[in-house]
PDB file of N, CA and C in Angstrom:
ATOM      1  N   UNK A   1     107.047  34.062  81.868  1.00  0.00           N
ATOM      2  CA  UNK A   1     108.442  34.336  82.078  1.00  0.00           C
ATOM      3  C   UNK A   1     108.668  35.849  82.234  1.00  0.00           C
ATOM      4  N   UNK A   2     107.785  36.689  81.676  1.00  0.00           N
ATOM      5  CA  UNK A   2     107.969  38.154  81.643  1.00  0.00           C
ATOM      6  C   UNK A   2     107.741  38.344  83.339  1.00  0.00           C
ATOM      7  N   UNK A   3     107.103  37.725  84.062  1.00  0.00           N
ATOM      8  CA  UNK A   3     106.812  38.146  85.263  1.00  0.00           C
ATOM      9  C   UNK A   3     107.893  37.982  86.174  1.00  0.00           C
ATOM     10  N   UNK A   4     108.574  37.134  86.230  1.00  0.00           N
ATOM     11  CA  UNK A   4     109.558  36.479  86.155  1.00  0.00           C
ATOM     12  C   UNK A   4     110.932  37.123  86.127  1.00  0.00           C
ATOM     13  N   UNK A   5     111.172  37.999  84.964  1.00  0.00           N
ATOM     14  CA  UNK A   5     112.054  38.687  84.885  1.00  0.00           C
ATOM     15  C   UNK A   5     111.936  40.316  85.452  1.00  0.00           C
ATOM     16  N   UNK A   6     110.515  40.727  84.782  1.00  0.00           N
ATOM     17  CA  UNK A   6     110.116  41.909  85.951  1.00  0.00           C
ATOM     18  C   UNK A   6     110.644  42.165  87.413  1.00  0.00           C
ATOM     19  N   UNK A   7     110.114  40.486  87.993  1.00  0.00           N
ATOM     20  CA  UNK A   7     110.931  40.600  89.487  1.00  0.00           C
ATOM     21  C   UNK A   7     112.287  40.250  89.421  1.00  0.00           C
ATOM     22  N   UNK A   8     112.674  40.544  88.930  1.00  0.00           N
ATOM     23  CA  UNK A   8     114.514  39.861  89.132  1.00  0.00           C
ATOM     24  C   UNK A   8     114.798  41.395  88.940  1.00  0.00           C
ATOM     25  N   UNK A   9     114.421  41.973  87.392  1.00  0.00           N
ATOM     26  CA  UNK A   9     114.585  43.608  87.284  1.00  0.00           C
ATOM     27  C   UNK A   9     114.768  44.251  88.597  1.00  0.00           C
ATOM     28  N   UNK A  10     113.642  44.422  88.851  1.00  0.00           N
ATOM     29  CA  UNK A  10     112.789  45.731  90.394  1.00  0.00           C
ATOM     30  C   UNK A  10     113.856  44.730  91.320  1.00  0.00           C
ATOM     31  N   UNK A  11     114.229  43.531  91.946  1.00  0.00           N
ATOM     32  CA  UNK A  11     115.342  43.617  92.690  1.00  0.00           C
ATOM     33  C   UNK A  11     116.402  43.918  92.619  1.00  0.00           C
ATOM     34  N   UNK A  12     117.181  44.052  91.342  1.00  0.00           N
ATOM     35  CA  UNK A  12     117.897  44.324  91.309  1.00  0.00           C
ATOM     36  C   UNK A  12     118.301  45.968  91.402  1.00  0.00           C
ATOM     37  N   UNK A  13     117.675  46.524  90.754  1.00  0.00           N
ATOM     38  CA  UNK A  13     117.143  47.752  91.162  1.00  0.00           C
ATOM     39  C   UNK A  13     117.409  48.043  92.609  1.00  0.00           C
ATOM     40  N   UNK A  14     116.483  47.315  93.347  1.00  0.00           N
ATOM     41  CA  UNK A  14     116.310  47.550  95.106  1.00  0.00           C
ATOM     42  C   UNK A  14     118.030  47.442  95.677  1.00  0.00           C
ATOM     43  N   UNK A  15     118.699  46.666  95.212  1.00  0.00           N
ATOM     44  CA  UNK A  15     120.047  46.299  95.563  1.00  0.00           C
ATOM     45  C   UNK A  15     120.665  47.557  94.911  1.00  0.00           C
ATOM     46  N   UNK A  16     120.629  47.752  93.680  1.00  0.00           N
ATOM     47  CA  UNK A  16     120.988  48.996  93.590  1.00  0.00           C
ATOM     48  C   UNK A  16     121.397  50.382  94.327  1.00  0.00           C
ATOM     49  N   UNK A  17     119.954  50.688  94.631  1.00  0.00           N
ATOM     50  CA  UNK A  17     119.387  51.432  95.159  1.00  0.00           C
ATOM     51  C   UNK A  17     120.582  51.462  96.764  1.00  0.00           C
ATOM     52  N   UNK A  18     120.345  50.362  97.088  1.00  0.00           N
ATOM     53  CA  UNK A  18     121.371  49.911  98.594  1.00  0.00           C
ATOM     54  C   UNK A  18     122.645  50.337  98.032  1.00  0.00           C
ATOM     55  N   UNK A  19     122.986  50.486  96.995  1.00  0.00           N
ATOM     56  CA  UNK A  19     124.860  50.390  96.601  1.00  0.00           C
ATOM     57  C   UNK A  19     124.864  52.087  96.980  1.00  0.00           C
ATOM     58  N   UNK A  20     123.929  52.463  96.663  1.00  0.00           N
ATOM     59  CA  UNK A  20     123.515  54.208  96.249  1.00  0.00           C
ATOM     60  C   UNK A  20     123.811  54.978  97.535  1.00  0.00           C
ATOM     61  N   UNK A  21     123.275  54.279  98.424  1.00  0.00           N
ATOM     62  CA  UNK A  21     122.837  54.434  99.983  1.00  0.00           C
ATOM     63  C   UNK A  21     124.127  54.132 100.907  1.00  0.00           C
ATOM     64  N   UNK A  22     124.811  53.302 100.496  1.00  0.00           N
ATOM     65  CA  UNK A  22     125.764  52.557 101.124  1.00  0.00           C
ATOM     66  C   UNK A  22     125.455  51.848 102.434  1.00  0.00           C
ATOM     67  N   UNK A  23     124.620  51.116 101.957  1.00  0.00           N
ATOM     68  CA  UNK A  23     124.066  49.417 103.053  1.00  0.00           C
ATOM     69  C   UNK A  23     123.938  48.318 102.261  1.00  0.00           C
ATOM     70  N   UNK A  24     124.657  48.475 101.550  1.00  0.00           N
ATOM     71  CA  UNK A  24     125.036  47.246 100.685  1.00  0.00           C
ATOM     72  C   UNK A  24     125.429  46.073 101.948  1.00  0.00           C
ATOM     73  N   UNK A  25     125.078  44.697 101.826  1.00  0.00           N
ATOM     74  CA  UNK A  25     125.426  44.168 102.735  1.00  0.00           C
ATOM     75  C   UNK A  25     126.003  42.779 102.143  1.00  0.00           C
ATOM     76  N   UNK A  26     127.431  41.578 102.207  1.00  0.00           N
ATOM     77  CA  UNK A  26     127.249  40.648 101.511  1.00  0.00           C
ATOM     78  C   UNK A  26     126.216  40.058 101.205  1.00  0.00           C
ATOM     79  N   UNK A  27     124.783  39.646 101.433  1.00  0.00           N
ATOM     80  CA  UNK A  27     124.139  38.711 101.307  1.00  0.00           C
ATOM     81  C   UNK A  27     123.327  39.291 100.388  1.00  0.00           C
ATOM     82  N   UNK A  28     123.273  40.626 100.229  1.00  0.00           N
ATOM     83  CA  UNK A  28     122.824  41.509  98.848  1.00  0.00           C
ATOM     84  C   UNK A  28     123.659  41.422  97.387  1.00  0.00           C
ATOM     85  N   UNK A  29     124.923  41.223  98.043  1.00  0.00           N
ATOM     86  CA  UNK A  29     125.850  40.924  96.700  1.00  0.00           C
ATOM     87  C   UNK A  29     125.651  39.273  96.216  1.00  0.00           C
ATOM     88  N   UNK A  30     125.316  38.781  97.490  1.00  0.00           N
ATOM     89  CA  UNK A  30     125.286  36.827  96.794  1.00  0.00           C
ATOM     90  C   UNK A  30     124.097  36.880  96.150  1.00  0.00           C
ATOM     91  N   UNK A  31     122.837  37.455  96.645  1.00  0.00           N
ATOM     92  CA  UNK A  31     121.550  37.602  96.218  1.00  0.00           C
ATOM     93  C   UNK A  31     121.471  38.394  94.788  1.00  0.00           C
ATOM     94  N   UNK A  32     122.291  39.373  94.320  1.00  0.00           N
ATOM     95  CA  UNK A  32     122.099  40.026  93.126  1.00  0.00           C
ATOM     96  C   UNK A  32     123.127  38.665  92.145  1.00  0.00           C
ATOM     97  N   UNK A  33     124.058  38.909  93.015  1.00  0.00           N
ATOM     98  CA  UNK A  33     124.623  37.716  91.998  1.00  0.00           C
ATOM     99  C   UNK A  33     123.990  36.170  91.387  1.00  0.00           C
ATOM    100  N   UNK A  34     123.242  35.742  92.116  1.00  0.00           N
ATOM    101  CA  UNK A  34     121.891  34.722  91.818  1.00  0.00           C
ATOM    102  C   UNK A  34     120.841  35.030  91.168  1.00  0.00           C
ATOM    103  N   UNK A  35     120.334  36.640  91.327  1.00  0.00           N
ATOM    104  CA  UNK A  35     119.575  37.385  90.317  1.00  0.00           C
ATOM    105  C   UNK A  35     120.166  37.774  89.030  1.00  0.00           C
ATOM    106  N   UNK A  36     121.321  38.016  88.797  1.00  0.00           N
ATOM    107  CA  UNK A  36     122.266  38.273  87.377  1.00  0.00           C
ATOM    108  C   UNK A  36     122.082  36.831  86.703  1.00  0.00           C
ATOM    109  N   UNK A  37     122.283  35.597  87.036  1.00  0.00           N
ATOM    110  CA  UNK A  37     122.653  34.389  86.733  1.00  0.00           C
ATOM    111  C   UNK A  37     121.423  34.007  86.485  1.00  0.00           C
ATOM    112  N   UNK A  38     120.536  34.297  86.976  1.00  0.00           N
ATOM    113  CA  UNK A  38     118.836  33.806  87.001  1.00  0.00           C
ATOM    114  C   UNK A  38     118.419  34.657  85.263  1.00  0.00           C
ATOM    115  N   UNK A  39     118.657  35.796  85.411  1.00  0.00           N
ATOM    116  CA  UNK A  39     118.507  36.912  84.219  1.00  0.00           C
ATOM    117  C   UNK A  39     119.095  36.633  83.143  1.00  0.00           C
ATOM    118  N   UNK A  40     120.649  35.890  83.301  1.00  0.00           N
ATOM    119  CA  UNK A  40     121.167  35.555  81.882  1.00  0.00           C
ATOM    120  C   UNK A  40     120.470  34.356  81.490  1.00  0.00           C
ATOM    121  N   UNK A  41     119.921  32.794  82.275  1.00  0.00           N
ATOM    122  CA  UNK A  41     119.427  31.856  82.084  1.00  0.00           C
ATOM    123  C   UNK A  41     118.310  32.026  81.704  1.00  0.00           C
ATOM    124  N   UNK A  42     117.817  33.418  81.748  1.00  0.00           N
ATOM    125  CA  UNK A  42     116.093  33.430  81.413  1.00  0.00           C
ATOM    126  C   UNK A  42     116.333  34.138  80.134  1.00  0.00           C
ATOM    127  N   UNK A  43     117.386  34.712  79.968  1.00  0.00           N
ATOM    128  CA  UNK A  43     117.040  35.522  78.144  1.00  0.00           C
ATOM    129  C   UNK A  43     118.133  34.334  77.351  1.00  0.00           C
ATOM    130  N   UNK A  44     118.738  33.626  77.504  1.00  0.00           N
ATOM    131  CA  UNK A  44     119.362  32.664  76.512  1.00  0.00           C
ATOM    132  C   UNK A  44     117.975  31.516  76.374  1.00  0.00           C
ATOM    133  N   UNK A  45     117.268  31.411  77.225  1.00  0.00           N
ATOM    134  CA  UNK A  45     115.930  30.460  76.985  1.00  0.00           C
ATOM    135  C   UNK A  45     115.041  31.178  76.016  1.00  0.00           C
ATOM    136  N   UNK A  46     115.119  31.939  76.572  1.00  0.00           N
ATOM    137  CA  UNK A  46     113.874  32.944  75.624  1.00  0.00           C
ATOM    138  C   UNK A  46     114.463  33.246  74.219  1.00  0.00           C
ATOM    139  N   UNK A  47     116.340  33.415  74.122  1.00  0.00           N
ATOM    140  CA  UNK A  47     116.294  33.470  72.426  1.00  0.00           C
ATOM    141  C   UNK A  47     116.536  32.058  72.094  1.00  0.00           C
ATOM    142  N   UNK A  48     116.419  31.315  72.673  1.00  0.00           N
ATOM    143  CA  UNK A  48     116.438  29.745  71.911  1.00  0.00           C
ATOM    144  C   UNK A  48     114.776  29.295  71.622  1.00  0.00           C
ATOM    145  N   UNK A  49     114.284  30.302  72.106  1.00  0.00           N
ATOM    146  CA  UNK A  49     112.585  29.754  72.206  1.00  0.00           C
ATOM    147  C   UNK A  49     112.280  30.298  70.980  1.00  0.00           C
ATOM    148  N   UNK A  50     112.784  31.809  70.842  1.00  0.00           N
ATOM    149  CA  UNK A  50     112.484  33.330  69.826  1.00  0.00           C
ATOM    150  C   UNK A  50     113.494  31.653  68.493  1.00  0.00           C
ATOM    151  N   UNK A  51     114.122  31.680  68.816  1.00  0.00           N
ATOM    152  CA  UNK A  51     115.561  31.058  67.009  1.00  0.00           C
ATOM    153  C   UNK A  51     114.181  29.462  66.620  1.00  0.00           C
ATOM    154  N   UNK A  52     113.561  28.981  67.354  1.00  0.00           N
ATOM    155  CA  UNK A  52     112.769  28.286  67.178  1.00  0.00           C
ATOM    156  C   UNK A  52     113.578  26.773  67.372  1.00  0.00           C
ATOM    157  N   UNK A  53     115.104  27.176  68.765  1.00  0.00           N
ATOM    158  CA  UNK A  53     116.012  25.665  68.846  1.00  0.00           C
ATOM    159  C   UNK A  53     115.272  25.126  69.880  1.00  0.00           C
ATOM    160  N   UNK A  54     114.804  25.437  70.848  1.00  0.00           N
ATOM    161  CA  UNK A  54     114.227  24.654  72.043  1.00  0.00           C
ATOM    162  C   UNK A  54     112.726  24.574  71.538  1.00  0.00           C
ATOM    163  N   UNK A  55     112.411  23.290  71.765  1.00  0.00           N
ATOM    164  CA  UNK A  55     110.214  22.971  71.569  1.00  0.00           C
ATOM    165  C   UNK A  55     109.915  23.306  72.824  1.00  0.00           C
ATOM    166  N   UNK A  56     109.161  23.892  73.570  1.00  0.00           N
ATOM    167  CA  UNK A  56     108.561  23.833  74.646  1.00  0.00           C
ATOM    168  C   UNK A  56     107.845  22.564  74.515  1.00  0.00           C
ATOM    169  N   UNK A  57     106.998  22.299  73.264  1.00  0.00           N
ATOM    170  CA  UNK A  57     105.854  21.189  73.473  1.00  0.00           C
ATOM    171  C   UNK A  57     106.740  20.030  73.642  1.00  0.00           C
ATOM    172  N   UNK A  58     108.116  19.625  72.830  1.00  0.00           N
ATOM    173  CA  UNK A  58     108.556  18.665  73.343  1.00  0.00           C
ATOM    174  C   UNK A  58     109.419  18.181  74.449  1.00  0.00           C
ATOM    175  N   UNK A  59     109.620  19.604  75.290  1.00  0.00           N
ATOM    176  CA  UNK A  59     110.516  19.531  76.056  1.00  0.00           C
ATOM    177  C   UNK A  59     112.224  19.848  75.831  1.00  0.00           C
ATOM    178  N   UNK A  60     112.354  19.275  74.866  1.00  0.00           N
ATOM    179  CA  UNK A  60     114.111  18.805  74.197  1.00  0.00           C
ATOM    180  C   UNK A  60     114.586  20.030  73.498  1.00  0.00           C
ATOM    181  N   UNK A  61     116.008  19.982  73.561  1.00  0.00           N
ATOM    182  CA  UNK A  61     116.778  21.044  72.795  1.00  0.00           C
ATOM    183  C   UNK A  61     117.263  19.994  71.423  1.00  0.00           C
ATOM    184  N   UNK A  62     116.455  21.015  70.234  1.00  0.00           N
ATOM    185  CA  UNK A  62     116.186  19.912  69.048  1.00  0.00           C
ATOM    186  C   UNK A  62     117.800  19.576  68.701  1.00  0.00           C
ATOM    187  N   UNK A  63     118.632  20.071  68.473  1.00  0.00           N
ATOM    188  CA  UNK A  63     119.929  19.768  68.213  1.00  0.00           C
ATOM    189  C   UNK A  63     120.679  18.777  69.091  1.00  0.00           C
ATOM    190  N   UNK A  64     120.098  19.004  70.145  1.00  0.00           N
ATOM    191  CA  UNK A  64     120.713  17.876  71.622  1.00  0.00           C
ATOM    192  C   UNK A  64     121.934  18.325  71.915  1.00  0.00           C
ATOM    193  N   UNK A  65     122.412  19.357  71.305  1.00  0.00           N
ATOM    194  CA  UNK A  65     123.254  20.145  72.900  1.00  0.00           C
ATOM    195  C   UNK A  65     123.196  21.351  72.393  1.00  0.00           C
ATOM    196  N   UNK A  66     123.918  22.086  73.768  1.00  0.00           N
ATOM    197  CA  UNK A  66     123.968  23.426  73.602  1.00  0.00           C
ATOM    198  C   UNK A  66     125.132  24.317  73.126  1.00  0.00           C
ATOM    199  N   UNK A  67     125.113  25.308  72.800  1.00  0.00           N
ATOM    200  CA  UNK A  67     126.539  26.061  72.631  1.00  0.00           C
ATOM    201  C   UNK A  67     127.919  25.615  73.167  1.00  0.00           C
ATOM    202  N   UNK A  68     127.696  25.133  74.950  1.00  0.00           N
ATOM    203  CA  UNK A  68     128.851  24.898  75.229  1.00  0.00           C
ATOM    204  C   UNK A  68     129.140  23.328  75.311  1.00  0.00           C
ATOM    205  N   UNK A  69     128.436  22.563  74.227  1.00  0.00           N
ATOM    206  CA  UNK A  69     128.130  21.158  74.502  1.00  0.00           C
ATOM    207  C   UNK A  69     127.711  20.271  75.082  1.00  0.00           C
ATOM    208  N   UNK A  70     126.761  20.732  75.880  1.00  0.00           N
ATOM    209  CA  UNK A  70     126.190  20.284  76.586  1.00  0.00           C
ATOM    210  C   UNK A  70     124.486  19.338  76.338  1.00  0.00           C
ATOM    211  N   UNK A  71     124.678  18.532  76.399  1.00  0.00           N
ATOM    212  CA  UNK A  71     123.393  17.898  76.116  1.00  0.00           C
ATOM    213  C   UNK A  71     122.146  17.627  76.982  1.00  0.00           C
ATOM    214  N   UNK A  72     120.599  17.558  76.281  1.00  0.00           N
ATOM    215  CA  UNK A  72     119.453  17.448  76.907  1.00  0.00           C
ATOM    216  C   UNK A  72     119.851  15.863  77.957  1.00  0.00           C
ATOM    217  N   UNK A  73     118.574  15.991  79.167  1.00  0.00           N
ATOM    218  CA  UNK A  73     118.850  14.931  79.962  1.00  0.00           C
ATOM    219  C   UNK A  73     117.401  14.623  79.527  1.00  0.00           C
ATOM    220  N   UNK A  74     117.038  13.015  79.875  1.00  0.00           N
ATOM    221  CA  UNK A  74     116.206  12.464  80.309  1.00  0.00           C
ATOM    222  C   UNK A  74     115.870  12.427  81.476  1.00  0.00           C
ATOM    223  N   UNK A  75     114.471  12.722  82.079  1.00  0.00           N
ATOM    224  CA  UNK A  75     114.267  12.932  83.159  1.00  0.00           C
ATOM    225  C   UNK A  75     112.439  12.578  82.958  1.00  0.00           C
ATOM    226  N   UNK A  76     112.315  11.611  83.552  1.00  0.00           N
ATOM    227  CA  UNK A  76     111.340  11.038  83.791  1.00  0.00           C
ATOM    228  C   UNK A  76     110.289  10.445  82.513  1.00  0.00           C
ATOM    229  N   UNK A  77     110.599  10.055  81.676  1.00  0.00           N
ATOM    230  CA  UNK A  77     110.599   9.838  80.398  1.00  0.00           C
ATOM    231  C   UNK A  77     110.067  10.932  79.436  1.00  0.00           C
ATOM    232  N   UNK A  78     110.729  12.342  79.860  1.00  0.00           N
ATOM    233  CA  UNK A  78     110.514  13.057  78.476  1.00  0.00           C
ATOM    234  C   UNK A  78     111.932  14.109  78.860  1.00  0.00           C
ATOM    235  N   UNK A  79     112.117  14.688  77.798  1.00  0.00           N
ATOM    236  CA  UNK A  79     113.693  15.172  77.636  1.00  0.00           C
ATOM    237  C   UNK A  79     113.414  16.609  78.359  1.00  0.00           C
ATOM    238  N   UNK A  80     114.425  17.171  79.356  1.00  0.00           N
ATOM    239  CA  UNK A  80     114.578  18.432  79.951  1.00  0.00           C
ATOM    240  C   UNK A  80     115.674  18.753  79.542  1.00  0.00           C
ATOM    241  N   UNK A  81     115.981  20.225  78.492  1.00  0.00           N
ATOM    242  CA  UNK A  81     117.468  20.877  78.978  1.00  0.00           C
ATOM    243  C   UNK A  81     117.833  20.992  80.238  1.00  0.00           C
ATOM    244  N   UNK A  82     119.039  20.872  80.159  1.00  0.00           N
ATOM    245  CA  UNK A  82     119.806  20.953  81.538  1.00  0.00           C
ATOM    246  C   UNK A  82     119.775  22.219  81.803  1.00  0.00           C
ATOM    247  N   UNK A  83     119.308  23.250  80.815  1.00  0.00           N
ATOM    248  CA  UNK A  83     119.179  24.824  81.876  1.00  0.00           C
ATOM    249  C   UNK A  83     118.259  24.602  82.462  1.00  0.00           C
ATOM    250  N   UNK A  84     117.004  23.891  82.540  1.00  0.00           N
ATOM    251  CA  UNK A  84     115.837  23.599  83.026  1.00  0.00           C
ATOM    252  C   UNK A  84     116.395  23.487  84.816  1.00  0.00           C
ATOM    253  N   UNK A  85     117.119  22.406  85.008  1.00  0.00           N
ATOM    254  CA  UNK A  85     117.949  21.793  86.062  1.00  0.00           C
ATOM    255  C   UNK A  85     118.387  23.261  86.731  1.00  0.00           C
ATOM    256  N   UNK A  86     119.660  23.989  85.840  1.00  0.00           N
ATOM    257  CA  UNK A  86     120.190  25.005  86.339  1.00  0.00           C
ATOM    258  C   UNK A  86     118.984  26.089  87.026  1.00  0.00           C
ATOM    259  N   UNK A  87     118.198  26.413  86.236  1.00  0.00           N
ATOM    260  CA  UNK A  87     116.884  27.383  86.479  1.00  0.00           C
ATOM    261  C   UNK A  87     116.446  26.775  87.491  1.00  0.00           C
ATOM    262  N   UNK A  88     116.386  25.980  88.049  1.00  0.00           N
ATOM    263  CA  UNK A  88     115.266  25.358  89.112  1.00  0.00           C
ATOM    264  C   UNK A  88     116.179  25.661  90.429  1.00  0.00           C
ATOM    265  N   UNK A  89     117.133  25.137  90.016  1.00  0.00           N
ATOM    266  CA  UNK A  89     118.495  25.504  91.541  1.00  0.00           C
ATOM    267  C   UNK A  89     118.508  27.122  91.924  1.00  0.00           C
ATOM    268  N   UNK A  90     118.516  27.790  90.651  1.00  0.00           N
ATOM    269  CA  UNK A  90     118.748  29.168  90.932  1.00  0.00           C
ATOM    270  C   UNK A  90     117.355  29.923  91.781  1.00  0.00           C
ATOM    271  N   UNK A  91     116.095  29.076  91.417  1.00  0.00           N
ATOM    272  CA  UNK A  91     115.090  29.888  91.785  1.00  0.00           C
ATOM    273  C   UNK A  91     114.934  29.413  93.184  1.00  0.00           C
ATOM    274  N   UNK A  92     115.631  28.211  93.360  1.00  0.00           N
ATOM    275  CA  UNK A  92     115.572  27.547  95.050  1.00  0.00           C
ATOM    276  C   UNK A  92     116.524  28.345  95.879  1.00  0.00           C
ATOM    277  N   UNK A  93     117.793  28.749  95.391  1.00  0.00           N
ATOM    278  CA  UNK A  93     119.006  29.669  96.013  1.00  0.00           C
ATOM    279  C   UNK A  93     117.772  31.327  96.112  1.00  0.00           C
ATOM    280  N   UNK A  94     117.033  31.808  95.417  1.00  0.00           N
ATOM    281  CA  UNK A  94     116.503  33.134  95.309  1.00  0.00           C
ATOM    282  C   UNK A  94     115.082  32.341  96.276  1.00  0.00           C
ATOM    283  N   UNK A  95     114.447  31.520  96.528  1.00  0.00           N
ATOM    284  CA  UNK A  95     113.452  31.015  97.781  1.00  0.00           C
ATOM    285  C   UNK A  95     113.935  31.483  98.938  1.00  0.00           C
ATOM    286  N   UNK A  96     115.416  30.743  98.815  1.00  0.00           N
ATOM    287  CA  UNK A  96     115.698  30.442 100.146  1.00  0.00           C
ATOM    288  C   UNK A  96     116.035  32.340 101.053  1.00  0.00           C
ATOM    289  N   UNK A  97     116.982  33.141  99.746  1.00  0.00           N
ATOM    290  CA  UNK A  97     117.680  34.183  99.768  1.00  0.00           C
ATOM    291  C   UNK A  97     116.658  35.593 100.216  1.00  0.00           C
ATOM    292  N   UNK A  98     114.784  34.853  99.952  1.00  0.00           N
ATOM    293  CA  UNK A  98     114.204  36.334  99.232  1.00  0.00           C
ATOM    294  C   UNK A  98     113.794  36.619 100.450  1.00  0.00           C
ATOM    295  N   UNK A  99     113.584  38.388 100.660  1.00  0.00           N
ATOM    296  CA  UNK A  99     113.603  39.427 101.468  1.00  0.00           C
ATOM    297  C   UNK A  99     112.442  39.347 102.406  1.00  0.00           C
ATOM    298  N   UNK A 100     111.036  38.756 101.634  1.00  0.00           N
ATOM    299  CA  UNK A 100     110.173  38.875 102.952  1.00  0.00           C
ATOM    300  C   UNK A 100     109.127  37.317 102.424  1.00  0.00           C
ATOM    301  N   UNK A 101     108.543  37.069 102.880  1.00  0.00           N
ATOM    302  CA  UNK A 101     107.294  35.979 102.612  1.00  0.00           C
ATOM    303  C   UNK A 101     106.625  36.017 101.026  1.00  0.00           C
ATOM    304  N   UNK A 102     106.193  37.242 100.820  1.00  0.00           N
ATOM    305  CA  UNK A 102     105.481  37.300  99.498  1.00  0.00           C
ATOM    306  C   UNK A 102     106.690  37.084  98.446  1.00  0.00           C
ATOM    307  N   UNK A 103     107.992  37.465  98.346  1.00  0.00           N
ATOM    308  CA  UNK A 103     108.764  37.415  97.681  1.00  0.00           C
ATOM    309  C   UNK A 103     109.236  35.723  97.625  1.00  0.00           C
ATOM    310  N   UNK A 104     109.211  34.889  98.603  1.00  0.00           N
ATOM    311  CA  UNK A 104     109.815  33.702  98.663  1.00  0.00           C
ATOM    312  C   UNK A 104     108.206  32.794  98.260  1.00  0.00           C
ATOM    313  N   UNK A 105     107.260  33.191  98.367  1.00  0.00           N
ATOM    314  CA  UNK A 105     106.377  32.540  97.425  1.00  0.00           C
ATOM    315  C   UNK A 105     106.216  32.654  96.341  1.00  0.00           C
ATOM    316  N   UNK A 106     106.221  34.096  95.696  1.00  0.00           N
ATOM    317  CA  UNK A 106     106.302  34.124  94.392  1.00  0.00           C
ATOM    318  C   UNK A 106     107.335  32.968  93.706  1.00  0.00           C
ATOM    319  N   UNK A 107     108.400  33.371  94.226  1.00  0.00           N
ATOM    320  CA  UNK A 107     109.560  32.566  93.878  1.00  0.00           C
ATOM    321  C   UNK A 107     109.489  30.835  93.766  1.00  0.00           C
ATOM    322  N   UNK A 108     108.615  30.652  94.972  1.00  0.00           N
ATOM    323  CA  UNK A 108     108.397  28.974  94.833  1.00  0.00           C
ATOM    324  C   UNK A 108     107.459  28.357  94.032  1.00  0.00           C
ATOM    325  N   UNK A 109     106.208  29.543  93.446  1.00  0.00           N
ATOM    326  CA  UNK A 109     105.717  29.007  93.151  1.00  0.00           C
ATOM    327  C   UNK A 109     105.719  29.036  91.279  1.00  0.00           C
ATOM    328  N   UNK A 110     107.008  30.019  90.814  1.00  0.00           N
ATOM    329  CA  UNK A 110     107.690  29.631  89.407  1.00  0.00           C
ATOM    330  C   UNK A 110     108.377  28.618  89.255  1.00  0.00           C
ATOM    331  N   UNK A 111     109.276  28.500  90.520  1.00  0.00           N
ATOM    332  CA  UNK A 111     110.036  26.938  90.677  1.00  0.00           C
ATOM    333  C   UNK A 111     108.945  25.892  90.001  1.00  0.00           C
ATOM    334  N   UNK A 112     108.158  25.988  91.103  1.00  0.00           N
ATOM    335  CA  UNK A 112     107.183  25.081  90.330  1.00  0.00           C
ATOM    336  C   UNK A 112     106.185  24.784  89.390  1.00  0.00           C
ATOM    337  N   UNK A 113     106.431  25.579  88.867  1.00  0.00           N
ATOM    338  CA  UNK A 113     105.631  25.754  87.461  1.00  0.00           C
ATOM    339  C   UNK A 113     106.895  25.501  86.526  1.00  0.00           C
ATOM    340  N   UNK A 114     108.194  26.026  86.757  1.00  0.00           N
ATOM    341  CA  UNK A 114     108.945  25.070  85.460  1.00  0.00           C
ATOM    342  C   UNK A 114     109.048  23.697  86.166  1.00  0.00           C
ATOM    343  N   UNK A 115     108.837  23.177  87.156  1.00  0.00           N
ATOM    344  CA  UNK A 115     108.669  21.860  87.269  1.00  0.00           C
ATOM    345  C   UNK A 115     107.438  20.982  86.425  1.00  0.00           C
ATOM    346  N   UNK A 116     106.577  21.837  86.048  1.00  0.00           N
ATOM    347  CA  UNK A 116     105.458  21.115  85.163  1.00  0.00           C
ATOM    348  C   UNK A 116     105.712  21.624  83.989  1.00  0.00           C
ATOM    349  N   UNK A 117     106.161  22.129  83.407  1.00  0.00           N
ATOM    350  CA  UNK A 117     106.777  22.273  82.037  1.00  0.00           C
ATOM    351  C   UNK A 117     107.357  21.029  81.299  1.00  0.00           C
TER     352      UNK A 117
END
């Protein structure tokens, strides 16, 4: 996941960098905005991982919902949080969004690795 967030960092950065310059372009603002949303979904996982509420080994959010009430799904007979769901959309919106080839593989191929999680 650290790798993960590294690249979301350094793009955002790069977009930055564009605000600095003034070539900011909309599809840099939809793209950082999918990178912000990607960044908050990856450190509320990581302190539910750090508080010891989410099992990785079992999949499930042990309480069975979340802060905003929201509850684990069943999905293929073992339990996924639904940020799982959210995270997977966001990294398909940042596939589809990313800047050159190496960037849209990296990207597909975390998608799919929280798909085997």
């Amino acid at each position: 996941m650290h790798k993960l967030m590294n690249f979301i960092c350094d793009e955002l950065r790069d977009i930055e960098d564009k605000t600095d310059k003034g070539k900011l372009t909309l599809a840099d603002i939809q793209y950082a905005d999918t990178l912000a949303h990607l960044k908050k979904s990856l450190l509320i996982i990581d302190g539910m991982e750090s508080d010891g509420d989410y099992s990785r080994d079992e999949g499930s959010y042990r309480r069975g919902r979340d802060s905003m009430g929201r509850y684990a799904s069943r999905d293929g007979g073992s339990y996924r949080y639904s940020r799982d769901s959210e995270l997977e959309d966001k990294l398909r919106d940042m596939e589809q969004n990313a800047r050159d080839e190496e960037s849209r593989r990296m990207v597909k191929e975390w998608r799919e690795q929280l798909k085997r999680r």
